[in-house]
C-alpha atoms as a PDB file:
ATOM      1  CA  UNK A   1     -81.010 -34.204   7.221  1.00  0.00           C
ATOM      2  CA  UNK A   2     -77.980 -32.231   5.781  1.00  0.00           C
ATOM      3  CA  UNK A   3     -77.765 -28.615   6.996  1.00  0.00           C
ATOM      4  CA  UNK A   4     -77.671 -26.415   3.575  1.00  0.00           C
ATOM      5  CA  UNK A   5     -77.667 -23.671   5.596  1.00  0.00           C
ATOM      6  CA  UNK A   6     -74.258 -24.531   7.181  1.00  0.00           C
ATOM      7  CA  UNK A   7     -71.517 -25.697   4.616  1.00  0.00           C
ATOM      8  CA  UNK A   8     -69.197 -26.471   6.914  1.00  0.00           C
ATOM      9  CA  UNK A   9     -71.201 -27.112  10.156  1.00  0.00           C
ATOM     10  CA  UNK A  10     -68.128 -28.180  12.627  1.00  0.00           C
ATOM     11  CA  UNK A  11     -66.272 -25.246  11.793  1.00  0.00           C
ATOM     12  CA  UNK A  12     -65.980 -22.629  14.789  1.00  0.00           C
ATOM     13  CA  UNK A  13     -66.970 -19.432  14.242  1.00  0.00           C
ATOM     14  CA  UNK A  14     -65.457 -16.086  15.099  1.00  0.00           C
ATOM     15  CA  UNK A  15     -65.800 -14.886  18.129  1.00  0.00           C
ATOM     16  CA  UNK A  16     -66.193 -11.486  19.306  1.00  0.00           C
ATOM     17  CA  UNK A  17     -63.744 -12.627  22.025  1.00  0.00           C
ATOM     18  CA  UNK A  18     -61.042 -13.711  19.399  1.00  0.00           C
ATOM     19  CA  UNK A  19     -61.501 -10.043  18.372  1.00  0.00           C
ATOM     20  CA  UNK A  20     -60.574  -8.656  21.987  1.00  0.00           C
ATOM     21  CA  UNK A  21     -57.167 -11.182  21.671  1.00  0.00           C
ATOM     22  CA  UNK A  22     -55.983  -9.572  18.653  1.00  0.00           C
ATOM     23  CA  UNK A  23     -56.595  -6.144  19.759  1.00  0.00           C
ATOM     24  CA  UNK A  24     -55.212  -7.098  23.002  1.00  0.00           C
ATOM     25  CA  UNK A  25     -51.952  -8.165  20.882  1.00  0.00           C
ATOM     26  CA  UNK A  26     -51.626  -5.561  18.874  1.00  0.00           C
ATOM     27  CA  UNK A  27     -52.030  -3.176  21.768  1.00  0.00           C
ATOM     28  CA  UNK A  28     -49.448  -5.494  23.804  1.00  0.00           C
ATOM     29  CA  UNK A  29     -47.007  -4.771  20.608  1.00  0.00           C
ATOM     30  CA  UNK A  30     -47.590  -1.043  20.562  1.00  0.00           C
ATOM     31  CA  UNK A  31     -46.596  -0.582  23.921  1.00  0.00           C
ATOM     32  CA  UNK A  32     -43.645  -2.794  24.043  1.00  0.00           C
ATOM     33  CA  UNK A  33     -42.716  -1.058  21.192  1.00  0.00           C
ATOM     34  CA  UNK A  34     -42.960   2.607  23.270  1.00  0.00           C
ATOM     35  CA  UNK A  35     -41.169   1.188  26.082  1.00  0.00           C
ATOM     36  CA  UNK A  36     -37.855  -0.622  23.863  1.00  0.00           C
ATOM     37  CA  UNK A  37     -38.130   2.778  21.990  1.00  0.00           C
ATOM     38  CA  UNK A  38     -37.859   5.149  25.468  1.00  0.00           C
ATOM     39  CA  UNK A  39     -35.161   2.926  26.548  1.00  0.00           C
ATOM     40  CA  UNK A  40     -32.707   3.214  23.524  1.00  0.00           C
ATOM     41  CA  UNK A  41     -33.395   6.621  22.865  1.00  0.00           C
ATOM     42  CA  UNK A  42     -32.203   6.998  26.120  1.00  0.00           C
ATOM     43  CA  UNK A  43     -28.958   5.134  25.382  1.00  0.00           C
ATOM     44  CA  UNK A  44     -28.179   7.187  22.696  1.00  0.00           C
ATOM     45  CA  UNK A  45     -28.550  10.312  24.506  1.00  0.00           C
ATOM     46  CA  UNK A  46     -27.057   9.704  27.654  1.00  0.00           C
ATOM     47  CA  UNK A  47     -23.915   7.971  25.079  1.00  0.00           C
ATOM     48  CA  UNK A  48     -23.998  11.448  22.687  1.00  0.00           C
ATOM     49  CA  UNK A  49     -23.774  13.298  26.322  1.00  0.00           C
ATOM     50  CA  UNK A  50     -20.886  11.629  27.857  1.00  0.00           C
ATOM     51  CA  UNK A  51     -19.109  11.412  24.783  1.00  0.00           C
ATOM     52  CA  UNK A  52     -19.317  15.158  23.808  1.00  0.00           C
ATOM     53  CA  UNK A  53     -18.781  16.102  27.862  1.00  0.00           C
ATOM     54  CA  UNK A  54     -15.820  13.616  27.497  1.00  0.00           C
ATOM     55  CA  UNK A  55     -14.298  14.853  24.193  1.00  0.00           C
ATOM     56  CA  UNK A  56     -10.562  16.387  24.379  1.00  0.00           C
ATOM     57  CA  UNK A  57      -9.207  13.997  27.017  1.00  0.00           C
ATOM     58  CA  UNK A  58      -7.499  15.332  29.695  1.00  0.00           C
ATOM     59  CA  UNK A  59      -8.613  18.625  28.969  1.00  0.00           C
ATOM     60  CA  UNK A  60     -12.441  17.957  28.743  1.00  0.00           C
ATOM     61  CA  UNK A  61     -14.884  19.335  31.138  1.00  0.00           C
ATOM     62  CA  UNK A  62     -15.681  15.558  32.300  1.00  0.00           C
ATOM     63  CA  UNK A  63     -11.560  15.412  33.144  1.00  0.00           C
ATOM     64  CA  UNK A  64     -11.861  18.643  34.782  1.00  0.00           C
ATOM     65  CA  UNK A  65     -15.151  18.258  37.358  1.00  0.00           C
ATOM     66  CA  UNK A  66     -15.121  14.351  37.675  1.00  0.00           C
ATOM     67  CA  UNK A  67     -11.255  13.412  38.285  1.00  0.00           C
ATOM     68  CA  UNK A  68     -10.739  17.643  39.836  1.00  0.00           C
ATOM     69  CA  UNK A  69     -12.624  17.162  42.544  1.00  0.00           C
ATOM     70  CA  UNK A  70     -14.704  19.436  44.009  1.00  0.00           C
ATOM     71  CA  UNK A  71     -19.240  19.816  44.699  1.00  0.00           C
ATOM     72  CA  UNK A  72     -19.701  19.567  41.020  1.00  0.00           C
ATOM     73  CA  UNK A  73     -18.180  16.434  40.361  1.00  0.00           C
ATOM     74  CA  UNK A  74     -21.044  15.019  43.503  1.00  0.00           C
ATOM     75  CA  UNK A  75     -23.926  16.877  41.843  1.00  0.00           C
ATOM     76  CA  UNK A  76     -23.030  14.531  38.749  1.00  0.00           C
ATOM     77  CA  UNK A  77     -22.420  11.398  40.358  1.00  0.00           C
ATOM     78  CA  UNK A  78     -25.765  11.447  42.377  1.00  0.00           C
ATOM     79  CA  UNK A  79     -27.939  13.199  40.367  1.00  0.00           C
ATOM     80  CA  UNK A  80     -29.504  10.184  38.242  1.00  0.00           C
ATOM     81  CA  UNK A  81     -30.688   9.128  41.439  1.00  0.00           C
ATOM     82  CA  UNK A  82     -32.421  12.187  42.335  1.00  0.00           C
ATOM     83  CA  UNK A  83     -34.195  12.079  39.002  1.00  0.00           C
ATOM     84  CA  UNK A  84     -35.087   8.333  39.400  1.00  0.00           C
ATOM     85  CA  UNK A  85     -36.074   9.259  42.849  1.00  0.00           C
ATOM     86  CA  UNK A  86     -38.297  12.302  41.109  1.00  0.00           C
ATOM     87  CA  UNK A  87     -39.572   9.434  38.450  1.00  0.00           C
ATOM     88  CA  UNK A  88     -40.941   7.778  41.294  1.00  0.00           C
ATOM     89  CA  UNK A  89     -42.513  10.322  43.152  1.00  0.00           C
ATOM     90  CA  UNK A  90     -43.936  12.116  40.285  1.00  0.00           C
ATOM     91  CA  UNK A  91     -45.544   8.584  38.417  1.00  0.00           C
ATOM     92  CA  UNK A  92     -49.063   9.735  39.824  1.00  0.00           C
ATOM     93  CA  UNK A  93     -48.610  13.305  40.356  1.00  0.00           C
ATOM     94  CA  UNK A  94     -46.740  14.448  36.804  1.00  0.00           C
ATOM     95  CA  UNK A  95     -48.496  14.990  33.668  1.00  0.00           C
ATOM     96  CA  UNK A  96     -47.207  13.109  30.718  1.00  0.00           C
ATOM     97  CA  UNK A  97     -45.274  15.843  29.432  1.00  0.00           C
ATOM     98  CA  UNK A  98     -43.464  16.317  32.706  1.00  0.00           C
ATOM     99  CA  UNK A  99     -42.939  13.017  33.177  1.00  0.00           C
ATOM    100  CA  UNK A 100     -41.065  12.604  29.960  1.00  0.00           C
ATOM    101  CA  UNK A 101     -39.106  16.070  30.424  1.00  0.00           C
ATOM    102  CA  UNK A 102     -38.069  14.413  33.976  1.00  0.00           C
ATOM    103  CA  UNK A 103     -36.824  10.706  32.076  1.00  0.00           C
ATOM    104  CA  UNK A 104     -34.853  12.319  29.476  1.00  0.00           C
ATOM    105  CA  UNK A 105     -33.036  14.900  32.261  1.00  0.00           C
ATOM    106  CA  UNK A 106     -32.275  11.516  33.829  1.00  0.00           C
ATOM    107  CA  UNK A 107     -31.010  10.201  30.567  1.00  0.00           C
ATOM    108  CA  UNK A 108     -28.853  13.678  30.292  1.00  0.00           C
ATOM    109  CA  UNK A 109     -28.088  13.397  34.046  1.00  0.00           C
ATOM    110  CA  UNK A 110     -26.281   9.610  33.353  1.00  0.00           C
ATOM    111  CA  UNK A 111     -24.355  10.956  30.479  1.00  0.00           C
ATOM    112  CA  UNK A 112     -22.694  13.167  32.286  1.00  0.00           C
ATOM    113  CA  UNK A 113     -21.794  10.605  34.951  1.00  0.00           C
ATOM    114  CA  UNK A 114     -20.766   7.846  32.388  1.00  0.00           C
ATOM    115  CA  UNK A 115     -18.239  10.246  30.631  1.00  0.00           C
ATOM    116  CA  UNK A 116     -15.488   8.656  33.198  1.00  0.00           C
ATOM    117  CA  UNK A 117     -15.773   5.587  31.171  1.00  0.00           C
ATOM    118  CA  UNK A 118     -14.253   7.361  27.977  1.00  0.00           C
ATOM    119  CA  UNK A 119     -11.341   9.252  30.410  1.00  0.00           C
ATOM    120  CA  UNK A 120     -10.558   5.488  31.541  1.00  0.00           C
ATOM    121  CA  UNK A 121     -11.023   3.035  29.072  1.00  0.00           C
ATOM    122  CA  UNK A 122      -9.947   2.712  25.568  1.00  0.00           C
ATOM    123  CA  UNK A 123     -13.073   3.293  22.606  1.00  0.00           C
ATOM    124  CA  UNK A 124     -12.268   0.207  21.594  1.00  0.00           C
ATOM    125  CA  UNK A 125     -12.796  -1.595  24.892  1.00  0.00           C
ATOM    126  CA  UNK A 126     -15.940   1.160  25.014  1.00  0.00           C
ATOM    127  CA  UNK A 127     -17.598  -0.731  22.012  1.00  0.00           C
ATOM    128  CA  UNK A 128     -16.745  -4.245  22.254  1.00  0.00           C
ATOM    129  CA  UNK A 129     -18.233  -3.500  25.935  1.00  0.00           C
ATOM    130  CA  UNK A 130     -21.641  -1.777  24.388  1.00  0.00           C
ATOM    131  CA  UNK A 131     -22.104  -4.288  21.269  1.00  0.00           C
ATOM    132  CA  UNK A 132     -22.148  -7.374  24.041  1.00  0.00           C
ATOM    133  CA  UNK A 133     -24.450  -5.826  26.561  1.00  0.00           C
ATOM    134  CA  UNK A 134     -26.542  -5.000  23.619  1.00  0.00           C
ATOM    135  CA  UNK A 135     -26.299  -8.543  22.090  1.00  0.00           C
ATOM    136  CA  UNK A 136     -27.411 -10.065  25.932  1.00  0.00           C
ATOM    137  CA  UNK A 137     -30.151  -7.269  26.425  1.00  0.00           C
ATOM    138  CA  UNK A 138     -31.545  -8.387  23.432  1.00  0.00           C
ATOM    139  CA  UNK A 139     -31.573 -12.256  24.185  1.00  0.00           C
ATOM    140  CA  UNK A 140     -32.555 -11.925  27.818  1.00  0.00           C
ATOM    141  CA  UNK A 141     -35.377  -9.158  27.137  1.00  0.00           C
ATOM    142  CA  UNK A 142     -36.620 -11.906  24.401  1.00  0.00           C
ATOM    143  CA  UNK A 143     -36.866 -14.330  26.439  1.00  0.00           C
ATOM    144  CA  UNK A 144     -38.375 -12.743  29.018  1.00  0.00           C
ATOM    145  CA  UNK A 145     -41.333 -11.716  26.899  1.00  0.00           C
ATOM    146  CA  UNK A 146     -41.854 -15.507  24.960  1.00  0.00           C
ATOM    147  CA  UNK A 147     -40.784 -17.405  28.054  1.00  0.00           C
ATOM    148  CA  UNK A 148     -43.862 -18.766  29.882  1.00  0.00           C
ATOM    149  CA  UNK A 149     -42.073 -19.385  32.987  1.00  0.00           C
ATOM    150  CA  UNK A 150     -43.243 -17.086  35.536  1.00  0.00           C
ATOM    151  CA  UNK A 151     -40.138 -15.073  36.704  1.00  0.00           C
ATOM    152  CA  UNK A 152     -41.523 -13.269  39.297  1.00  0.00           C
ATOM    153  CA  UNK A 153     -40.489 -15.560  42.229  1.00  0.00           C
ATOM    154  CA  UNK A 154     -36.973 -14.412  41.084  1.00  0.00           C
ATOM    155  CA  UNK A 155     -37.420 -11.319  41.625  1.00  0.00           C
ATOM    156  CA  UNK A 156     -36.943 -11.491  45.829  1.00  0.00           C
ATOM    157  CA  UNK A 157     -33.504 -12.977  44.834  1.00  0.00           C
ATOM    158  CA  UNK A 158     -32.461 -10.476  42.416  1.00  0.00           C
ATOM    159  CA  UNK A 159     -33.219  -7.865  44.833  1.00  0.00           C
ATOM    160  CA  UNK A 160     -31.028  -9.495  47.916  1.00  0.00           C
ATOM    161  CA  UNK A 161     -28.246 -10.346  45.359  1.00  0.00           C
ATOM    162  CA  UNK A 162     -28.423  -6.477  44.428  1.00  0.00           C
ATOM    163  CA  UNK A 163     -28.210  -5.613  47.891  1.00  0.00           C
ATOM    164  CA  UNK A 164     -25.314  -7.600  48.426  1.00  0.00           C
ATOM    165  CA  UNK A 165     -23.652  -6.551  45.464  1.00  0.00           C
ATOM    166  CA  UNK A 166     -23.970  -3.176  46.543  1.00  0.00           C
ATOM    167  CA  UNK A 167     -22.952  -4.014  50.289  1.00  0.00           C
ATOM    168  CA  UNK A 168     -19.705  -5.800  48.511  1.00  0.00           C
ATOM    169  CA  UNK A 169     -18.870  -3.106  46.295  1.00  0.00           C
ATOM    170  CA  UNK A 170     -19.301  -0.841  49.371  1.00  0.00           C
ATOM    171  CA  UNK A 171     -16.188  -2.918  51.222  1.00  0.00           C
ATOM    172  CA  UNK A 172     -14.515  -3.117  48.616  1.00  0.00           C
ATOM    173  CA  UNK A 173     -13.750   0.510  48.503  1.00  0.00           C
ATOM    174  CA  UNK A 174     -11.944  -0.131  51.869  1.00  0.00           C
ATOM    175  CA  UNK A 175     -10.209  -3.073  50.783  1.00  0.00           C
ATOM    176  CA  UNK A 176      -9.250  -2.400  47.435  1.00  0.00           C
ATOM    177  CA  UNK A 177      -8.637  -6.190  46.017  1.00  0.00           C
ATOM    178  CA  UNK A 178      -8.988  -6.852  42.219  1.00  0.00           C
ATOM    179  CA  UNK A 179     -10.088 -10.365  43.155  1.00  0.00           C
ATOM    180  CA  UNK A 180     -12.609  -9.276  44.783  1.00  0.00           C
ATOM    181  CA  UNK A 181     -13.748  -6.481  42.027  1.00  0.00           C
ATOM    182  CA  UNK A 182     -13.533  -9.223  39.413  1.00  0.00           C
ATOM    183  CA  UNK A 183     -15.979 -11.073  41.603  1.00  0.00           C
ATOM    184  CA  UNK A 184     -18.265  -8.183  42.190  1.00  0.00           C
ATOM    185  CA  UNK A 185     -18.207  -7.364  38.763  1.00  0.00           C
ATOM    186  CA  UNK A 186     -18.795 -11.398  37.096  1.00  0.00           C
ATOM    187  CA  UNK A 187     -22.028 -11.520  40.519  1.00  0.00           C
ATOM    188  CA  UNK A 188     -23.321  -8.059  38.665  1.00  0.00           C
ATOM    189  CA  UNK A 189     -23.387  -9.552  35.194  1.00  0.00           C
ATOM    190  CA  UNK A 190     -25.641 -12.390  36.499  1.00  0.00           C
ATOM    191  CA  UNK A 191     -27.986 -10.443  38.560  1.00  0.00           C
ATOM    192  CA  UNK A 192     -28.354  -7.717  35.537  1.00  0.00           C
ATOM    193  CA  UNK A 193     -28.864 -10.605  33.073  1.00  0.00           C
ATOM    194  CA  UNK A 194     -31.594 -11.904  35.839  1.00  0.00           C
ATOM    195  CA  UNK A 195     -33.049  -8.125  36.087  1.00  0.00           C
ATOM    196  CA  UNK A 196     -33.577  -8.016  32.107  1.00  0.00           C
ATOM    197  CA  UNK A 197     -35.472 -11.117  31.541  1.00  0.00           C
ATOM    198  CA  UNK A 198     -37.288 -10.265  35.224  1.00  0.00           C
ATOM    199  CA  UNK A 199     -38.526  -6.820  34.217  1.00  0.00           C
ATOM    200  CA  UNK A 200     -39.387  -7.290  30.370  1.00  0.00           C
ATOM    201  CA  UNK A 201     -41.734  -9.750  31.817  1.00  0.00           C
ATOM    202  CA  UNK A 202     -43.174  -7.335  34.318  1.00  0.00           C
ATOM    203  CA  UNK A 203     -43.634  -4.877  32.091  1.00  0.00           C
ATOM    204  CA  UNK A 204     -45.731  -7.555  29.461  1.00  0.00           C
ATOM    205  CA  UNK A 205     -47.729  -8.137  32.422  1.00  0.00           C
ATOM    206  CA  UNK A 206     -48.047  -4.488  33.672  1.00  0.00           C
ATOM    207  CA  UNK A 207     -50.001  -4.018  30.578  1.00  0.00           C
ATOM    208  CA  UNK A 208     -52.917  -5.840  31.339  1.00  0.00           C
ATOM    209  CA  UNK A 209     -53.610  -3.714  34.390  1.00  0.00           C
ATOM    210  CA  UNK A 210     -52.775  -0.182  32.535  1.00  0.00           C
ATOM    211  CA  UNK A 211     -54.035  -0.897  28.673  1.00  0.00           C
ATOM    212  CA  UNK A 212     -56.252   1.856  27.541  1.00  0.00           C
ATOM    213  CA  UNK A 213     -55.882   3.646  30.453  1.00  0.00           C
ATOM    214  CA  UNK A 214     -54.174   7.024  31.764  1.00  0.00           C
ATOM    215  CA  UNK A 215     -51.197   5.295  33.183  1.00  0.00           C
ATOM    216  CA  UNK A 216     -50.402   3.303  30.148  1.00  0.00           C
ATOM    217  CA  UNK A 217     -47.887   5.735  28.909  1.00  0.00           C
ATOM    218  CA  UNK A 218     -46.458   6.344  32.374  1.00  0.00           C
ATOM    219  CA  UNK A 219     -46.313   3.034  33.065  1.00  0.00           C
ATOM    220  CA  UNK A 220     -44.007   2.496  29.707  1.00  0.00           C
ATOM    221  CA  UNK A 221     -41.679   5.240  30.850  1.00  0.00           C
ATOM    222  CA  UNK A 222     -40.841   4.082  34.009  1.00  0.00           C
ATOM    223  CA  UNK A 223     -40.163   0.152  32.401  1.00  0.00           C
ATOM    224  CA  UNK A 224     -37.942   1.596  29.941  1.00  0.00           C
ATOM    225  CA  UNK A 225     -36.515   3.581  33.096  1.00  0.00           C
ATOM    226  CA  UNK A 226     -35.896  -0.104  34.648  1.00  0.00           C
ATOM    227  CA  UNK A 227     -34.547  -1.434  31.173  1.00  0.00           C
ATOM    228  CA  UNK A 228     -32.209   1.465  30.576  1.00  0.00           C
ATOM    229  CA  UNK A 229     -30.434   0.794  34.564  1.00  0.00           C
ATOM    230  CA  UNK A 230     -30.589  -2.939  33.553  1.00  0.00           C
ATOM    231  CA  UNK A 231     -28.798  -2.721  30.711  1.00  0.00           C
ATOM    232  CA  UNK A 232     -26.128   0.178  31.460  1.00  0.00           C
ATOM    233  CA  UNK A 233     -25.277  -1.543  34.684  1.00  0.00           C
ATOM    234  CA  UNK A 234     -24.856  -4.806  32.519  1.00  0.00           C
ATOM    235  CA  UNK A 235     -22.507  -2.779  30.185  1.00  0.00           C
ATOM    236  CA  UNK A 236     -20.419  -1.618  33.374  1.00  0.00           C
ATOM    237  CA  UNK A 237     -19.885  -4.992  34.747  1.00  0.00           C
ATOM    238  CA  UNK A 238     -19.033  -6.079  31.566  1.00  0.00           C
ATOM    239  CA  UNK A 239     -16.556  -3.064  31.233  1.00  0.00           C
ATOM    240  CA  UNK A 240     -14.894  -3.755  33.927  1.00  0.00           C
ATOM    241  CA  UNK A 241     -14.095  -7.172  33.280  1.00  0.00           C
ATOM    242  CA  UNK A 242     -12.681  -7.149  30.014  1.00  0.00           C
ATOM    243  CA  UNK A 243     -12.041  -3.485  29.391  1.00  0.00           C
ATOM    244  CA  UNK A 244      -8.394  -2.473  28.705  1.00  0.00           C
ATOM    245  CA  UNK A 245      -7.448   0.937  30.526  1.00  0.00           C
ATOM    246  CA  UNK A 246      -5.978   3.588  28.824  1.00  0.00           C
ATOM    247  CA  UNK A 247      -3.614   4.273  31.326  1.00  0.00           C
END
């Protein structure tokens, strides 16, 4: 017997879960969104800051406190990592408002400490520099979000290359080689580049376990705290490389 009730009786019908999956999307979106919009406001600030604390050259107070020695020019240097430190501490304990006061200090904080770049390298090398690192955030961080390889078993490796990297960089203070800068420099592109893809897809995941909740703005300032280090230590590496001094 034909079903008149049913016009189309192999069709599938909605389902209230296909209506959780596209709110779960659109959620997913939204806070990507927050996080990729924390992060590059942050790039723009702490790049207006060093700029401005940079302007006039030799005779700018970045020239004065960072290349003049003295307790100021160590506040600078190691204050990001107090306020990353403070990020950290404060993820459970802050309210939101706090929380963001404390990320865009930090963003301030690594303004201040990147003005060196503009006392040592030329704005052209500056650019060409920014406009690649951008260009790579962008395909890595893509990638990391469509891929469906899980990158998490990655990120142990990451983490000892950093450490070595650091350990290296550490030596190489001592030793002073440009071989062995060049190398430290090409090994921190890599393990940057691995970082990117690693954390955007930590952060898609992240979601699942914060979505709706308290943390889920929390949780989106300290990813685009992890994006932001990615990508400015990407743009260092990549400074140093093929940056052209203005000396």
């Amino acid at each position: 017997m034909a079903n008149w009730s049913d016009p189309q009786p192999n069709a599938t019908a909605f389902s209230p879960s296909d209506a959780r999956t596209a709110a779960y999307d659109v959620g997913l979106r939204r806070y990507m969104l927050s996080v990729y919009n924390y992060m590059s406001s942050a790039v723009l600030l702490s790049g207006l800051v060093a700029f401005f604390f940079a302007m006039g050259g030799e005779n700018s107070p970045a020239a004065h406190i960072l290349l003049g020695g003295g307790i100021l020019r160590y506040v600078i240097m190691f204050a990001p990592l107090a306020f990353v430190i403070a990020l950290n501490m404060g993820l459970s304990r802050m309210s939101d408002g706090t929380l963001q006061a404390v990320f865009w200090g930090f963003a301030v904080a690594m303004g201040l400490s990147l003005s060196s770049v503009f006392l040592v390298y030329t704005g052209n090398s500056i650019a060409q520099a920014f406009f690649a690192s951008a260009a790579a955030f962008a395909g890595l961080s893509l990638y990391g979000y469509t891929t469906k390889r899980d990158l998490s078993a990655f990120g142990t490796f990451l983490v000892m290359g950093l450490i070595g990297l650091i350990v290296a960089s550490l030596l190489n203070l001592w030793f002073q080689s440009s071989a062995m800068q060049l190398a430290i420099s090409l090994i921190g592109v890599v393990i940057f580049a691995g970082f990117t893809a690693y954390d955007t897809q930590r952060t898609k995941s992240l979601y699942a376990h914060v979505a709706g909740t308290a943390m889920e703005q929390r949780t989106a300032i300290m990813a685009a705290t992890s994006l932001y280090l990615d990508f400015i230590n990407m743009f260092l590496f990549l400074l140093r490389i093929f940056g052209s001094s203005r000396n």
